[in-house]
PDB file of N, CA and C in Angstrom:
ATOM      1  N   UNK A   1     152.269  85.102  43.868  1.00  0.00           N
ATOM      2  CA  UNK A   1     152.190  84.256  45.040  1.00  0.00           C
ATOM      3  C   UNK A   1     150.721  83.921  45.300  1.00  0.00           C
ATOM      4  N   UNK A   2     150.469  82.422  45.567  1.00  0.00           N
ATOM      5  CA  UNK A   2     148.949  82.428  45.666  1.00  0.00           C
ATOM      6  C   UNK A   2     148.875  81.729  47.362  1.00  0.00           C
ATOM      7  N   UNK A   3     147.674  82.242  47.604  1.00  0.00           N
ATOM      8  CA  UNK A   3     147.563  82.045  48.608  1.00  0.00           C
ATOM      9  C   UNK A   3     146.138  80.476  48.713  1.00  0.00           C
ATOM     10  N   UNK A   4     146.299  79.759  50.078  1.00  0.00           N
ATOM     11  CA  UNK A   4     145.784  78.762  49.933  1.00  0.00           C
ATOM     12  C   UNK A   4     144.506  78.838  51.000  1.00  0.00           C
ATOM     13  N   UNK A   5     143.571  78.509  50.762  1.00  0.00           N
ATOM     14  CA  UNK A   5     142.531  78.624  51.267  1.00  0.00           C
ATOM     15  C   UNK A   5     141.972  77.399  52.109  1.00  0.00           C
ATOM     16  N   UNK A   6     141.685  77.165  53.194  1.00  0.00           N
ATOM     17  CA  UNK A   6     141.339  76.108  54.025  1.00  0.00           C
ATOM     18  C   UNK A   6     139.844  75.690  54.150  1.00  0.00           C
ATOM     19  N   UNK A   7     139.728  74.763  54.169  1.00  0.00           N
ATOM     20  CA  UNK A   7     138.309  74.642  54.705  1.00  0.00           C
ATOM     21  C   UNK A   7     137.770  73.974  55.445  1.00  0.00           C
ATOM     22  N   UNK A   8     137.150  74.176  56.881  1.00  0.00           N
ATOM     23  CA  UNK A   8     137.008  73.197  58.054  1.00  0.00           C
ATOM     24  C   UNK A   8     136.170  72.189  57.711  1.00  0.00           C
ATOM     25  N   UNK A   9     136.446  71.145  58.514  1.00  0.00           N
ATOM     26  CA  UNK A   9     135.400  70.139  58.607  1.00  0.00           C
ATOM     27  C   UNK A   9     134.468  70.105  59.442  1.00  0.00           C
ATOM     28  N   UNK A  10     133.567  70.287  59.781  1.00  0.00           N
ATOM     29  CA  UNK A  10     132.493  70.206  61.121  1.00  0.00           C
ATOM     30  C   UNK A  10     131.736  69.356  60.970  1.00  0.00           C
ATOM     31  N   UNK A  11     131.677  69.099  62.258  1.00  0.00           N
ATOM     32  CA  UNK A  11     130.886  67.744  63.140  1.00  0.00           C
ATOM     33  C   UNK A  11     129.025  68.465  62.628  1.00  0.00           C
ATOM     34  N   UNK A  12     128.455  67.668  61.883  1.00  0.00           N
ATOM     35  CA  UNK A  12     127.111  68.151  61.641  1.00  0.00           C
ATOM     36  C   UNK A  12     126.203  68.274  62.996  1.00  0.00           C
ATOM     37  N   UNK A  13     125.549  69.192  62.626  1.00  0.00           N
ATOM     38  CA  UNK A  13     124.056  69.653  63.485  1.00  0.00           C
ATOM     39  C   UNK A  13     123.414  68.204  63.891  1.00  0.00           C
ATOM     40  N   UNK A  14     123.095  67.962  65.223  1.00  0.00           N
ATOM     41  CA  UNK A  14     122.715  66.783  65.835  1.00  0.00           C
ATOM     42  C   UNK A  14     121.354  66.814  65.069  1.00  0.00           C
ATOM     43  N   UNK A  15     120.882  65.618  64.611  1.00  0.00           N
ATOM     44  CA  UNK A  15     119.753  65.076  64.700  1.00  0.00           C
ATOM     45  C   UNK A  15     118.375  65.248  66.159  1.00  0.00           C
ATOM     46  N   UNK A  16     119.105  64.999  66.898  1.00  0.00           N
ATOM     47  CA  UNK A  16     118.575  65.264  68.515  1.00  0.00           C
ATOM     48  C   UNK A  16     119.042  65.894  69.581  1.00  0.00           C
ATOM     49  N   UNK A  17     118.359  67.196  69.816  1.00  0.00           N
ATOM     50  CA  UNK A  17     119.027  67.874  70.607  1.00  0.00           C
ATOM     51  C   UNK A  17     119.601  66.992  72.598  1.00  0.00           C
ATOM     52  N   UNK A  18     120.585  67.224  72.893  1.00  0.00           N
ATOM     53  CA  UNK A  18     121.332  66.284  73.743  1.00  0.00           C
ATOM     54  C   UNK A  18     121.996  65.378  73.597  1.00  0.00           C
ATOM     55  N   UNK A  19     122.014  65.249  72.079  1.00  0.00           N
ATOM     56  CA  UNK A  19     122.614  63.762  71.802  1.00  0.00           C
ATOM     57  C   UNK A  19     124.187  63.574  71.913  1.00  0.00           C
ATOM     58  N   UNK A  20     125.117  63.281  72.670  1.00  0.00           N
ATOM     59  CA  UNK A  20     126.304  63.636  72.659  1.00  0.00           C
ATOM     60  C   UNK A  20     127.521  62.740  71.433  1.00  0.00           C
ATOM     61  N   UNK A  21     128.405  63.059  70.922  1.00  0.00           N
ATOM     62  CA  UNK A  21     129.049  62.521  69.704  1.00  0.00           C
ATOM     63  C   UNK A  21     130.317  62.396  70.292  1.00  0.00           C
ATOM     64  N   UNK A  22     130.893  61.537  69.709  1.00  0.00           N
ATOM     65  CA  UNK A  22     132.149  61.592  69.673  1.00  0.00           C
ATOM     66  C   UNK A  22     133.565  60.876  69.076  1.00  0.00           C
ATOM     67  N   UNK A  23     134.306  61.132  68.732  1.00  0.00           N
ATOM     68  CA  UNK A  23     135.084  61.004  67.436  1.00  0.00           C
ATOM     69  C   UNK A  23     135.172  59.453  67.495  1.00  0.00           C
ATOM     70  N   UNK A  24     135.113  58.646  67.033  1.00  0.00           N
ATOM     71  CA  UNK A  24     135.412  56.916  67.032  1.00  0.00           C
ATOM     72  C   UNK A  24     136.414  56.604  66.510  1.00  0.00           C
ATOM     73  N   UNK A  25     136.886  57.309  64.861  1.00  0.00           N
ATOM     74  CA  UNK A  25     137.548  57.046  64.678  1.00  0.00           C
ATOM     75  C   UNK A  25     137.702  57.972  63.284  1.00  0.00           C
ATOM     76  N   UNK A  26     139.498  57.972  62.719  1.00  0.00           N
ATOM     77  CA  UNK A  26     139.486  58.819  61.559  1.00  0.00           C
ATOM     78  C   UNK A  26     140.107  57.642  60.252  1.00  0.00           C
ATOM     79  N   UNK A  27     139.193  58.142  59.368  1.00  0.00           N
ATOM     80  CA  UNK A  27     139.680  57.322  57.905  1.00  0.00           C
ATOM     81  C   UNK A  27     140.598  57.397  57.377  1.00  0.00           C
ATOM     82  N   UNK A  28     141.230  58.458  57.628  1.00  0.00           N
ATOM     83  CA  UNK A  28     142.074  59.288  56.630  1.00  0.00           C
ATOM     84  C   UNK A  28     143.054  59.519  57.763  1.00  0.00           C
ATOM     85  N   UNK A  29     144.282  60.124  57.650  1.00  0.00           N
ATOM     86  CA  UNK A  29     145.565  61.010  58.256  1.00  0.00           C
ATOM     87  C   UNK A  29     145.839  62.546  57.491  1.00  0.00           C
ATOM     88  N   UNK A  30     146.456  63.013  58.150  1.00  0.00           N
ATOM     89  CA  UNK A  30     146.739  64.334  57.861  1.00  0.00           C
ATOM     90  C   UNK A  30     148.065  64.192  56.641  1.00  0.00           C
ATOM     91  N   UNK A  31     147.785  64.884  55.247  1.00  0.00           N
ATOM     92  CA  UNK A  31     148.555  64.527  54.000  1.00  0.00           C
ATOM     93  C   UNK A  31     148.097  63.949  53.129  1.00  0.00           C
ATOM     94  N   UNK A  32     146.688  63.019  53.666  1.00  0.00           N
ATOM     95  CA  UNK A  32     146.256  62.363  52.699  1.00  0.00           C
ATOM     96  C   UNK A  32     145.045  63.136  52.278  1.00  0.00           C
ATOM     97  N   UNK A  33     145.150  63.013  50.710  1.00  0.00           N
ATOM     98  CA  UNK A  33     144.004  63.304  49.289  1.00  0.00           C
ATOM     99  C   UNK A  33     142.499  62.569  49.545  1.00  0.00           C
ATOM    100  N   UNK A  34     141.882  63.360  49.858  1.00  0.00           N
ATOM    101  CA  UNK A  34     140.361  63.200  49.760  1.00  0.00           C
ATOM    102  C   UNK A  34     139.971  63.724  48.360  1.00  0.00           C
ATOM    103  N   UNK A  35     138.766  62.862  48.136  1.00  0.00           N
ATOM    104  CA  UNK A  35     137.440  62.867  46.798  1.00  0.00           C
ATOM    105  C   UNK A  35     136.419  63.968  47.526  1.00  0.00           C
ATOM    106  N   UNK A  36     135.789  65.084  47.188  1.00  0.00           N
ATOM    107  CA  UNK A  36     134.789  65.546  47.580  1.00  0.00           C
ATOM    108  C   UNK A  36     133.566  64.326  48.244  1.00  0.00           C
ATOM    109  N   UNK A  37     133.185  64.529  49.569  1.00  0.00           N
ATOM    110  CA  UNK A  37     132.020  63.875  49.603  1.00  0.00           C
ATOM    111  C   UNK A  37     132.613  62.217  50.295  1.00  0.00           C
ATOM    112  N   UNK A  38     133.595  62.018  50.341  1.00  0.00           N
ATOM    113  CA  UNK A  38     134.297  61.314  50.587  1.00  0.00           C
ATOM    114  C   UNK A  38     134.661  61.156  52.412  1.00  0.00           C
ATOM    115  N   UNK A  39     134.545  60.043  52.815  1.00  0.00           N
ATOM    116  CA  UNK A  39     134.348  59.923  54.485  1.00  0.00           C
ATOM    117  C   UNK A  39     135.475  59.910  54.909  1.00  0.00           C
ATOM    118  N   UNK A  40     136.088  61.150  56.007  1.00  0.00           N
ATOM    119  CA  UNK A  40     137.247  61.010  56.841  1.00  0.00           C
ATOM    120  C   UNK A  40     136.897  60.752  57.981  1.00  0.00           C
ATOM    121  N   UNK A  41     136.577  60.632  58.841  1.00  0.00           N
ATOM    122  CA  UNK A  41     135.587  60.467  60.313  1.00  0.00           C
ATOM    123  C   UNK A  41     134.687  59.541  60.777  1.00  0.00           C
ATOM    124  N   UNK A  42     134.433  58.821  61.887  1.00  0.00           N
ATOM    125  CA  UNK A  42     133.479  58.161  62.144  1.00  0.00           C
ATOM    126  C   UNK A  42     133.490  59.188  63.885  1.00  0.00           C
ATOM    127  N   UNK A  43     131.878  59.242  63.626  1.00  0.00           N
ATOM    128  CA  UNK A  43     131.574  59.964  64.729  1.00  0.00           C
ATOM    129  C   UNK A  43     130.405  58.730  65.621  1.00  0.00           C
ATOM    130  N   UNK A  44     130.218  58.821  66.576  1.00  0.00           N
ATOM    131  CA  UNK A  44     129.621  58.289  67.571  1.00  0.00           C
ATOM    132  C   UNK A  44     128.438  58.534  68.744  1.00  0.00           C
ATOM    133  N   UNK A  45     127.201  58.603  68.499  1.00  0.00           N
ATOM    134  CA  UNK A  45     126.067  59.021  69.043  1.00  0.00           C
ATOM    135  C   UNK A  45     126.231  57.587  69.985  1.00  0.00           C
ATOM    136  N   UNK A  46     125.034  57.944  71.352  1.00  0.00           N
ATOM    137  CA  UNK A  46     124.539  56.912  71.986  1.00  0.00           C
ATOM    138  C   UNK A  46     123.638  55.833  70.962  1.00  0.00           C
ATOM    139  N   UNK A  47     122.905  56.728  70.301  1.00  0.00           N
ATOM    140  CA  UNK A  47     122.238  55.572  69.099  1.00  0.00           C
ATOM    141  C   UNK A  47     122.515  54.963  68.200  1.00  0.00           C
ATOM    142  N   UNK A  48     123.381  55.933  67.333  1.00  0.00           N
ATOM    143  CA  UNK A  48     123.821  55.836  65.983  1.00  0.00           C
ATOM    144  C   UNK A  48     125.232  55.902  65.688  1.00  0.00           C
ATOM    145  N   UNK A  49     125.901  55.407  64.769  1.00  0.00           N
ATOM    146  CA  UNK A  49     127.080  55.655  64.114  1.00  0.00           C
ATOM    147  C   UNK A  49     126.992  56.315  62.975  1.00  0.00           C
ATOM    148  N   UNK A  50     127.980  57.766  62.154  1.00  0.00           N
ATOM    149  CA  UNK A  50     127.943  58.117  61.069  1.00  0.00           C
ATOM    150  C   UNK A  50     129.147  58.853  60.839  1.00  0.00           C
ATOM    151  N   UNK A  51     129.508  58.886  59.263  1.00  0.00           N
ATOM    152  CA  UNK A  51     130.261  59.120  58.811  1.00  0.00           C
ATOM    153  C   UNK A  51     130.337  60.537  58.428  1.00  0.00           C
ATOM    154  N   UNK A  52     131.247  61.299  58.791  1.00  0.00           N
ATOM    155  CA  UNK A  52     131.783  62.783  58.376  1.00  0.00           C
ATOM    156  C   UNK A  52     132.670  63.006  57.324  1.00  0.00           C
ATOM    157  N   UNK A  53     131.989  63.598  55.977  1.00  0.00           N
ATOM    158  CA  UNK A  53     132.726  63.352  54.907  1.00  0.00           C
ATOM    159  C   UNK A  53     133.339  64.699  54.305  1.00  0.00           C
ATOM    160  N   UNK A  54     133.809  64.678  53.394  1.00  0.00           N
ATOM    161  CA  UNK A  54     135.075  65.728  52.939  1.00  0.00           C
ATOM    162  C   UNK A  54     134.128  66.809  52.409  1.00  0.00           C
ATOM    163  N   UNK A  55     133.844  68.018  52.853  1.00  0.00           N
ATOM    164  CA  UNK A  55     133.110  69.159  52.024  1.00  0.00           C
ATOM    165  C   UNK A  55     133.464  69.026  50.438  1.00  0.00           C
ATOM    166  N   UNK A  56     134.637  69.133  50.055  1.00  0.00           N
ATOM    167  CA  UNK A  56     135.350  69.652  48.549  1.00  0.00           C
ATOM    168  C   UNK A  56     136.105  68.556  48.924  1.00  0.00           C
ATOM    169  N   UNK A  57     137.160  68.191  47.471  1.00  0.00           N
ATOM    170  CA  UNK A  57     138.372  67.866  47.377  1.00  0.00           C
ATOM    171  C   UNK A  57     139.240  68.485  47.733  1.00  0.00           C
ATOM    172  N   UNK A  58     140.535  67.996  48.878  1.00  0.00           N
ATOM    173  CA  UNK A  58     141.827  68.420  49.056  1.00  0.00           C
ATOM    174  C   UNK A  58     142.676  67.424  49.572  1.00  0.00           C
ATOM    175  N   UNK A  59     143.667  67.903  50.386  1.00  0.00           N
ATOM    176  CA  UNK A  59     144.572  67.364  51.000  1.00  0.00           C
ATOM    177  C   UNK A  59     143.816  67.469  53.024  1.00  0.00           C
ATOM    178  N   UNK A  60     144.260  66.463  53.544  1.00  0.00           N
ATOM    179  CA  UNK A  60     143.668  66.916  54.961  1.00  0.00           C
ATOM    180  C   UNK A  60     145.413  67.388  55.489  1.00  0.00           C
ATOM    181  N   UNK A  61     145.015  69.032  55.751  1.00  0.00           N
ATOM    182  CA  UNK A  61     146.451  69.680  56.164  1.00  0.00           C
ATOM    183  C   UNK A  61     146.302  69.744  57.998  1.00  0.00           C
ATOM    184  N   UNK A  62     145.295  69.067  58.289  1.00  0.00           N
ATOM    185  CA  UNK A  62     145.056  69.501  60.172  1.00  0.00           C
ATOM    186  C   UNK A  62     143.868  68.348  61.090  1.00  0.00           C
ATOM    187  N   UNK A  63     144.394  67.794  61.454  1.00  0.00           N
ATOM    188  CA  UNK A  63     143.512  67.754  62.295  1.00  0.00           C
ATOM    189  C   UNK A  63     143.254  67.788  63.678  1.00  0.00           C
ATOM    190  N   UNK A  64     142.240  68.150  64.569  1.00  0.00           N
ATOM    191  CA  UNK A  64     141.931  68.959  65.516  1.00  0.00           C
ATOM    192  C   UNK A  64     141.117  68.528  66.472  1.00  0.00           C
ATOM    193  N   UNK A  65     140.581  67.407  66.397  1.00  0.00           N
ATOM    194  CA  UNK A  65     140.088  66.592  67.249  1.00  0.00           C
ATOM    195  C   UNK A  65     140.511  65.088  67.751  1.00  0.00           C
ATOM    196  N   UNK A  66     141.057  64.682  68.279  1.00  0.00           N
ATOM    197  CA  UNK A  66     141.637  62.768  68.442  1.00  0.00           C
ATOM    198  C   UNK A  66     140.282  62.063  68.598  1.00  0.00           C
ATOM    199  N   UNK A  67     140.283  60.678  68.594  1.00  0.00           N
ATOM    200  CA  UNK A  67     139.684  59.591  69.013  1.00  0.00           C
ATOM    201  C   UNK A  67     139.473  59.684  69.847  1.00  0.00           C
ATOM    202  N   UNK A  68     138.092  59.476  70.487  1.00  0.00           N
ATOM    203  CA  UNK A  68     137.752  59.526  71.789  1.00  0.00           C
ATOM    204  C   UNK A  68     137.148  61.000  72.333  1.00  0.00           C
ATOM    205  N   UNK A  69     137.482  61.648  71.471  1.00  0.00           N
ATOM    206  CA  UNK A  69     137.012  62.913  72.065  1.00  0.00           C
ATOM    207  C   UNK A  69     135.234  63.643  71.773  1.00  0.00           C
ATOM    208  N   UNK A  70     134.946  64.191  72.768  1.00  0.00           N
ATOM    209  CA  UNK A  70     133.673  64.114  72.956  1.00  0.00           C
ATOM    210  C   UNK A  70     133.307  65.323  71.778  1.00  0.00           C
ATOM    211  N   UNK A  71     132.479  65.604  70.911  1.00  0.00           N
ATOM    212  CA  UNK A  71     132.339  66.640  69.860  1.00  0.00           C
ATOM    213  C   UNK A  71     131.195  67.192  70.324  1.00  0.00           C
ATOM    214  N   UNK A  72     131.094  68.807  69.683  1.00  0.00           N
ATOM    215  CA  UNK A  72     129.232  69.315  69.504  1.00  0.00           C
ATOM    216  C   UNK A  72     128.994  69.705  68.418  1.00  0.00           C
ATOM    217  N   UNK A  73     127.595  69.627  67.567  1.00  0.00           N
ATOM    218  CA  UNK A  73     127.716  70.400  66.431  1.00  0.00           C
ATOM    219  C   UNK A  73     128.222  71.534  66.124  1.00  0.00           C
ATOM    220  N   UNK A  74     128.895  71.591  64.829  1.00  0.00           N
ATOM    221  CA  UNK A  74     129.821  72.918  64.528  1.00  0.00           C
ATOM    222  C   UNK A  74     131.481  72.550  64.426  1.00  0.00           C
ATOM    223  N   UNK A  75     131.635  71.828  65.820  1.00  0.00           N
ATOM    224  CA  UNK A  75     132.903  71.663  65.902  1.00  0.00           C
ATOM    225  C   UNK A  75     133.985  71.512  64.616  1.00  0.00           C
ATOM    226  N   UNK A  76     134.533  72.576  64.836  1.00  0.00           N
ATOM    227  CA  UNK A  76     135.735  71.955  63.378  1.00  0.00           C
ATOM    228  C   UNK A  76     136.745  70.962  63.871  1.00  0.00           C
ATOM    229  N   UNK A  77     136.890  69.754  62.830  1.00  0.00           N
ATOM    230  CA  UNK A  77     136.879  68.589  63.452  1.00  0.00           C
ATOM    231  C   UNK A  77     138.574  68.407  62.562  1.00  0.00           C
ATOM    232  N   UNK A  78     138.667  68.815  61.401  1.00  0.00           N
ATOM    233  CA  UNK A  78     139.571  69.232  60.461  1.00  0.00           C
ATOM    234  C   UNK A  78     139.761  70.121  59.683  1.00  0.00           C
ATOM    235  N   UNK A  79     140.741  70.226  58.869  1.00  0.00           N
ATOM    236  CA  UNK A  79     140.720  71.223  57.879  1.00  0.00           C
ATOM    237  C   UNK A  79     141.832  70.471  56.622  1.00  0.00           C
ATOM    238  N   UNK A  80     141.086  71.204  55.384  1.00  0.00           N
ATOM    239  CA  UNK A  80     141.677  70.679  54.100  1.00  0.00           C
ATOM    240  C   UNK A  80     142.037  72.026  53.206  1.00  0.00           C
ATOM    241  N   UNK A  81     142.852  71.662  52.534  1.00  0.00           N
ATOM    242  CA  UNK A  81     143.513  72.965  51.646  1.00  0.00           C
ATOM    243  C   UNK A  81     143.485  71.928  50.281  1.00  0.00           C
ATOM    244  N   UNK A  82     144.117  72.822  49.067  1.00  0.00           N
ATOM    245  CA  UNK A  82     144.499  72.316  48.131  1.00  0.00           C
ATOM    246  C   UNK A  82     145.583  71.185  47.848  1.00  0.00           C
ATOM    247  N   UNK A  83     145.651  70.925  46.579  1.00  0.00           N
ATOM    248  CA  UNK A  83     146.809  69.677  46.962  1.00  0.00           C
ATOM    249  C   UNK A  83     147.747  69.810  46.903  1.00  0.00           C
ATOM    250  N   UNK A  84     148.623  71.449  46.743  1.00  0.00           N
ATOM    251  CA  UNK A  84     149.325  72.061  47.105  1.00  0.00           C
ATOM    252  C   UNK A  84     149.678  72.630  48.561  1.00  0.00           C
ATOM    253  N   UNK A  85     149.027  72.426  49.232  1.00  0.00           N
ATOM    254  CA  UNK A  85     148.883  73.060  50.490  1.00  0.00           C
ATOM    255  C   UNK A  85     149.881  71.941  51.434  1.00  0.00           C
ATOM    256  N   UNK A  86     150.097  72.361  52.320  1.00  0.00           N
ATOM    257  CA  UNK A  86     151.505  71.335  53.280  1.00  0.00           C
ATOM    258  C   UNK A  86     150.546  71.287  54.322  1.00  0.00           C
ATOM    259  N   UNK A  87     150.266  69.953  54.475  1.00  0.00           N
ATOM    260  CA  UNK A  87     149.579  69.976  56.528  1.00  0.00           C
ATOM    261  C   UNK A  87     150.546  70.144  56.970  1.00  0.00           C
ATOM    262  N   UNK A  88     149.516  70.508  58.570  1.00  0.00           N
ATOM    263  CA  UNK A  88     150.473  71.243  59.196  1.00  0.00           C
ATOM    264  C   UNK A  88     151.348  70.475  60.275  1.00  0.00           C
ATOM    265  N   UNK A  89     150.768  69.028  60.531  1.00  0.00           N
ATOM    266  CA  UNK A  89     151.405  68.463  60.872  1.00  0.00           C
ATOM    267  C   UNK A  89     151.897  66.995  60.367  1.00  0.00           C
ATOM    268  N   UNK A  90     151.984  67.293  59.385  1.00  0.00           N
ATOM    269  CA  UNK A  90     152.581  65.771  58.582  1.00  0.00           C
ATOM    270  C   UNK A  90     153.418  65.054  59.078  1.00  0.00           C
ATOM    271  N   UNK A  91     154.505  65.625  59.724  1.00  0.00           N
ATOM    272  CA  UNK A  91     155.913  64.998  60.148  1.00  0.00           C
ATOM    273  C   UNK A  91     155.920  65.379  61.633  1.00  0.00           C
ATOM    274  N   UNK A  92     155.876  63.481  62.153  1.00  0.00           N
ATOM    275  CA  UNK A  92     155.932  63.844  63.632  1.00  0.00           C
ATOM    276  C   UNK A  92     157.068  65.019  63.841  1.00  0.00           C
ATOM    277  N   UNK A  93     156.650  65.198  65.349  1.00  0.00           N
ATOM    278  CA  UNK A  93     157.892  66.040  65.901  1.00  0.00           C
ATOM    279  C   UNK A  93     159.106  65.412  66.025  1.00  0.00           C
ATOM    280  N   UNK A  94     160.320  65.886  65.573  1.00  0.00           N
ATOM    281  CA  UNK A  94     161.845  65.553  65.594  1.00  0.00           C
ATOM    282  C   UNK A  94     161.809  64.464  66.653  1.00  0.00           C
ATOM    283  N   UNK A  95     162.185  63.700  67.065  1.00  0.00           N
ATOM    284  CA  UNK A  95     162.576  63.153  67.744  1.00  0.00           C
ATOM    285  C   UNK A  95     164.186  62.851  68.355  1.00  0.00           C
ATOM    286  N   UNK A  96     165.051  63.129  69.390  1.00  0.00           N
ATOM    287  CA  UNK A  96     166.565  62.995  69.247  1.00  0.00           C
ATOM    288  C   UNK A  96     166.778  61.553  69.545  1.00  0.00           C
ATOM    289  N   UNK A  97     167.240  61.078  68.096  1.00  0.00           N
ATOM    290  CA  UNK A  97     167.479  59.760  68.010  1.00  0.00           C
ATOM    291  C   UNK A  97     168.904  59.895  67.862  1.00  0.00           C
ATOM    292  N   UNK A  98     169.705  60.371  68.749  1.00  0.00           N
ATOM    293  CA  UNK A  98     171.190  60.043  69.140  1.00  0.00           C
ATOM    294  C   UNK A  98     170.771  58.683  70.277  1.00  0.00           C
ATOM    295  N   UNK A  99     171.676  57.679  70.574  1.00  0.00           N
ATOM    296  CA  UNK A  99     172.060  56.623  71.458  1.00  0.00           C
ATOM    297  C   UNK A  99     172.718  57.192  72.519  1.00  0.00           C
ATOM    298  N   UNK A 100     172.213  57.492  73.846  1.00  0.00           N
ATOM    299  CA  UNK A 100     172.852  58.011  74.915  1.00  0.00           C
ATOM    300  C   UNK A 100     174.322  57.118  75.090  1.00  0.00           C
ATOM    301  N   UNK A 101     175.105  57.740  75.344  1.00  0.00           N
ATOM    302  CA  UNK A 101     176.866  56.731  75.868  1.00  0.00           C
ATOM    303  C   UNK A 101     176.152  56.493  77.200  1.00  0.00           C
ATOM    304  N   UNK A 102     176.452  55.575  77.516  1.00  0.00           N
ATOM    305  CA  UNK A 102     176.815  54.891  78.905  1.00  0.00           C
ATOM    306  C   UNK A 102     177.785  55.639  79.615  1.00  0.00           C
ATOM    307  N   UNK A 103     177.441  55.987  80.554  1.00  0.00           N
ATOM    308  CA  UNK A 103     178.501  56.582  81.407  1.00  0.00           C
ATOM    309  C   UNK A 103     179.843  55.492  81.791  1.00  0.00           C
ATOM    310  N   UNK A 104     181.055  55.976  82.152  1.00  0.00           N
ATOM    311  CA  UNK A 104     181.991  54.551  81.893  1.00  0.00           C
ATOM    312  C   UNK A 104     181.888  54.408  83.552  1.00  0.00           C
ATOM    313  N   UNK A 105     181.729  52.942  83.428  1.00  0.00           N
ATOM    314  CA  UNK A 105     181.819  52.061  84.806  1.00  0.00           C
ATOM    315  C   UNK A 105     183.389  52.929  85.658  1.00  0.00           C
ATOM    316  N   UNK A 106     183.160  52.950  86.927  1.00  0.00           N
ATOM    317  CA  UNK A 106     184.598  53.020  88.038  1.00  0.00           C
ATOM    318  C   UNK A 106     184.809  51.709  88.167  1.00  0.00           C
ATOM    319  N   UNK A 107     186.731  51.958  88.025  1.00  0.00           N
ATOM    320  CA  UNK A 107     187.537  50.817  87.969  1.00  0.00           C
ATOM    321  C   UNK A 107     187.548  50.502  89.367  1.00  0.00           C
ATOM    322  N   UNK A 108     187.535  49.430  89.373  1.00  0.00           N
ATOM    323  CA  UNK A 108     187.351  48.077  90.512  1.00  0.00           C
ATOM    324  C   UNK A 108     188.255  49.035  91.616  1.00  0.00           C
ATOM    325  N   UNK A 109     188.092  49.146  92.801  1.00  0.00           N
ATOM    326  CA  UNK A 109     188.786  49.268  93.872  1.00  0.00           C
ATOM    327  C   UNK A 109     189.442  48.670  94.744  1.00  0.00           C
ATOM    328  N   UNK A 110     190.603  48.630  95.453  1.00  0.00           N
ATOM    329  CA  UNK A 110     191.259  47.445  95.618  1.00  0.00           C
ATOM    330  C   UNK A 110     190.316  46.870  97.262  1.00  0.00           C
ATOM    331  N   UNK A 111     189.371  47.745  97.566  1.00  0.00           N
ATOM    332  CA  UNK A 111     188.330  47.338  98.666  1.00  0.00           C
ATOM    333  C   UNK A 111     187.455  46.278  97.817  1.00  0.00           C
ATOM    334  N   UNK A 112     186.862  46.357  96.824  1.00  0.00           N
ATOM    335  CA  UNK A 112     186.567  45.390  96.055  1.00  0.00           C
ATOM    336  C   UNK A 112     186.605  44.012  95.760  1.00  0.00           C
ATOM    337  N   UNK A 113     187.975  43.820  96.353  1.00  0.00           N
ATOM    338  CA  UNK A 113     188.518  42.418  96.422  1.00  0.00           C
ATOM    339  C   UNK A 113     187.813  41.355  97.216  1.00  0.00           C
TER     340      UNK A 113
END
């Protein structure tokens, strides 16, 4: 049995201390095959825009931060396993896609008239 090893993504060490970041946007989805070195992330300074790229090659099995959200350096932003590895959230949550019945209408009353 082998076991699978993860590896976070983190939001790099600011350039300028105070500078606040935050997620803009992601390249990638959770399931999809990254190239080592390869950009999943766009992060967002008051100054600058830059790209957060894949440590190693894997699969992205997590991710842990949304759009819009404010980051600090360090932050693990994702995580990737092998290309064996199952994210962990690939498949939205179930949804109950039964069609509710209509409750049946009351028959006309003879006040009704």
């Amino acid at each position: 049995m082998s076991t699978t090893t993860l590896i976070d993504v983190k939001a790099p060490d600011g350039q300028q201390e105070g500078t606040k970041s935050k997620i803009a946007r992601w390249l990638k989805a959770v399931g999809d095959t990254v190239a080592a070195h390869e950009p999943i992330v766009e992060l967002e300074t008051d100054k600058v825009a830059m790209e957060v790229a894949a440590p190693q090659a894997g699969v992205i099995t997590e991710i842990l931060m949304a759009e819009g959200v404010d980051v600090e350096p360090g932050d693990v932003l994702a995580r990737l396993g092998d290309s064996h590895s199952k994210p962990q959230s690939a498949a939205p949550t179930p949804v109950d896609t039964a069609v509710p019945t209509p409750a049946a209408a009351p028959a006309p009353s003879s006040r009704d008239q």
